[in-house]
Protein backbone atom coordinates (compact mmCIF):
# COMPACT_ATOMS: atom_id res chain seq x y z
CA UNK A 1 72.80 107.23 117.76
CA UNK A 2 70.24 104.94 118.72
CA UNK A 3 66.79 106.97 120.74
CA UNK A 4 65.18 104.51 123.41
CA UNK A 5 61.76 105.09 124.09
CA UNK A 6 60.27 105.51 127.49
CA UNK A 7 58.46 102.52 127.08
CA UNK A 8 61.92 100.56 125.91
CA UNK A 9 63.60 101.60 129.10
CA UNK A 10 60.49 100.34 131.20
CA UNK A 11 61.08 97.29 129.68
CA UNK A 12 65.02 96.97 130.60
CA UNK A 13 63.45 97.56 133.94
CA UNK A 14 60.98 95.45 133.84
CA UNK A 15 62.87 92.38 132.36
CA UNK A 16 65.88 92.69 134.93
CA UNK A 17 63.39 92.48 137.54
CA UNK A 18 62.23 89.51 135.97
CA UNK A 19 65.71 88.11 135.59
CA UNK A 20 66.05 88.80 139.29
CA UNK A 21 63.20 87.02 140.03
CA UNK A 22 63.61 84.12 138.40
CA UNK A 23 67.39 84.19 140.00
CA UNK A 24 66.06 84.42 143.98
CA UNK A 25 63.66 81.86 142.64
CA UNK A 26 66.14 79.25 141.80
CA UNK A 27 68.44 80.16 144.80
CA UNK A 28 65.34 79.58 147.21
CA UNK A 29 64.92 76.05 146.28
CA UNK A 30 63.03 76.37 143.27
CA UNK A 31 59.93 78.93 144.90
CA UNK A 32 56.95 78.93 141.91
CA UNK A 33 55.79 81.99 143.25
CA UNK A 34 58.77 83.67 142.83
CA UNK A 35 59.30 81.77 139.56
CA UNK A 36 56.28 82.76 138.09
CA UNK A 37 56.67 86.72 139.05
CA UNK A 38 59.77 86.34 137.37
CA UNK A 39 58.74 84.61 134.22
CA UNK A 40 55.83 87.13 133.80
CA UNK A 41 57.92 90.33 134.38
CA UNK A 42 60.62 88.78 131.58
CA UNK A 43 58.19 88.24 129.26
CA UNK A 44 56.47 91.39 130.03
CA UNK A 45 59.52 93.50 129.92
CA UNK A 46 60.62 91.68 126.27
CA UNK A 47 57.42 92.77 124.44
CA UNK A 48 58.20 95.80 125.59
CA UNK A 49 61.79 96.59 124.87
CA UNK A 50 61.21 94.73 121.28
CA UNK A 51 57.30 95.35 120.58
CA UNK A 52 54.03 92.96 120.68
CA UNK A 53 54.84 92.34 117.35
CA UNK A 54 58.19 91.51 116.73
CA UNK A 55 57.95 89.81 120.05
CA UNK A 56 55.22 87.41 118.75
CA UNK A 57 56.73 87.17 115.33
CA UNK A 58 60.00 85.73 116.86
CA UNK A 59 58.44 83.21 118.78
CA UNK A 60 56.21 81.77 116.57
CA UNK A 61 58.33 81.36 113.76
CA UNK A 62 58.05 77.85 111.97
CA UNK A 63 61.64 77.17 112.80
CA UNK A 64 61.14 77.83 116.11
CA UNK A 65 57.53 76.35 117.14
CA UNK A 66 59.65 73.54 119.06
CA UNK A 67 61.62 75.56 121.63
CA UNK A 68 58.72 78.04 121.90
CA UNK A 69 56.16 75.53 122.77
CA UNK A 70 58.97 74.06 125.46
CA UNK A 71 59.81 77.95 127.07
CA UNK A 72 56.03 78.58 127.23
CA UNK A 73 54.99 75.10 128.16
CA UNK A 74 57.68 76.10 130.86
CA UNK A 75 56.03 78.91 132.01
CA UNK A 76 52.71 77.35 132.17
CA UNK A 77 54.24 74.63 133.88
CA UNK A 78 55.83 77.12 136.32
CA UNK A 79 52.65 78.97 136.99
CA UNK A 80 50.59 75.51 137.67
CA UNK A 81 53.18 75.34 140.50
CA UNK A 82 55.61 72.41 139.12
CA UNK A 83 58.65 74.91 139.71
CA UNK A 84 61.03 72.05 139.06
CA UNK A 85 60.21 70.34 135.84
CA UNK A 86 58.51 73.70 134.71
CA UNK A 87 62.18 75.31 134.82
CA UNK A 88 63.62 72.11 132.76
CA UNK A 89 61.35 72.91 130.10
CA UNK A 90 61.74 76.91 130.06
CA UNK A 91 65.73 75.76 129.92
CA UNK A 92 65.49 73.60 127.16
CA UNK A 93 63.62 76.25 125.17
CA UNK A 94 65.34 78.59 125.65
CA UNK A 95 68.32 77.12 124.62
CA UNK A 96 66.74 75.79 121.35
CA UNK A 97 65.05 79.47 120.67
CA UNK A 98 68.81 81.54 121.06
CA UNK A 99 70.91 78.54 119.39
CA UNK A 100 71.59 80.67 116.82
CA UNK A 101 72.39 83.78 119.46
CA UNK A 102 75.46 81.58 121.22
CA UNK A 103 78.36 81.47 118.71
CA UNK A 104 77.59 85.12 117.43
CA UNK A 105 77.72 86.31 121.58
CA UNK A 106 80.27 84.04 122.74
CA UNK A 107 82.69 85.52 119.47
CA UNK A 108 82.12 88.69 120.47
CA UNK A 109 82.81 88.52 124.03
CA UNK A 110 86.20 86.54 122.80
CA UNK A 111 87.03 89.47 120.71
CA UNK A 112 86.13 92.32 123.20
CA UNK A 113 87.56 90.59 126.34
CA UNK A 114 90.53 88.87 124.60
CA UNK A 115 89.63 85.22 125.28
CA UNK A 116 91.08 82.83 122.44
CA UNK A 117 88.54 79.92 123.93
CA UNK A 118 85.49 82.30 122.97
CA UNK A 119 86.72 83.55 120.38
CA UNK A 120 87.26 80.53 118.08
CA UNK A 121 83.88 79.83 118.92
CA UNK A 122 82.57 82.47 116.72
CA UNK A 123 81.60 81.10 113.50
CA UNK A 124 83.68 82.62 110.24
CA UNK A 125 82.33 85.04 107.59
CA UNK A 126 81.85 81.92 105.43
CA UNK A 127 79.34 80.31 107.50
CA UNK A 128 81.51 77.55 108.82
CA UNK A 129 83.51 77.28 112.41
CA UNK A 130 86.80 78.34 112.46
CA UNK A 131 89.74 76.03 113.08
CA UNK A 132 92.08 76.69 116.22
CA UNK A 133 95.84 75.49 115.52
């Protein structure tokens, strides 16, 4: 069995606050106050559930310099109170930093929820996407 730390379950905490955030954020017209509250306590809340150090080691790997200087450009953006464009940015790398995450998630939602769309998403053992007949 997996142990969580304290400091691992402040960060859940801290991160869905975040998520929240950044959710009444969007729903109230695009609010950079609430924005940037929300970006901070996600980011916050990641270093902590995963560590400083794996946290910076993921984002500044060489592969993925481009969609971390877009998500943090984001945030920057976001905190200089350009909500708008500054969530673009954020969205666009953060899809280009979890690219990799999608087919592996979206598979295994198909196989736990029994959804054929999802699940054919998933790429094979040998590396390559399935086929659907």
């Amino acid at each position: 069995m997996i142990s969580i730390t304290e400091w691992q379950k402040l960060g859940v905490g801290t991160a869905g606050f975040g998520i929240f955030f950044i959710f009444l954020g969007v729903l109230l017209y695009f609010d950079s106050v609430l924005l940037a509250f929300g970006n901070l306590l996600f980011l916050t809340g990641l270093s902590l559930i995963i560590g400083l150090k794996k946290t910076f080691s993921f984002f500044f790997q060489r592969h993925k310099l481009k969609g971390t200087s877009f998500f943090l450009g984001g945030v920057v953006i976001v905190l200089l109170r350009w909500p708008l464009l500054g969530m673009f940015l954020e969205t666009y790398g953060f899809f280009s930093l979890f690219k990799g995450f999608f087919p592996v998630a979206f598979g295994f939602l198909g196989n736990a929820f029994n959804i054929p769309f999802l699940s054919s998403i998933s790429p094979s053992p040998e590396g390559r996407m399935e086929q659907s007949d």
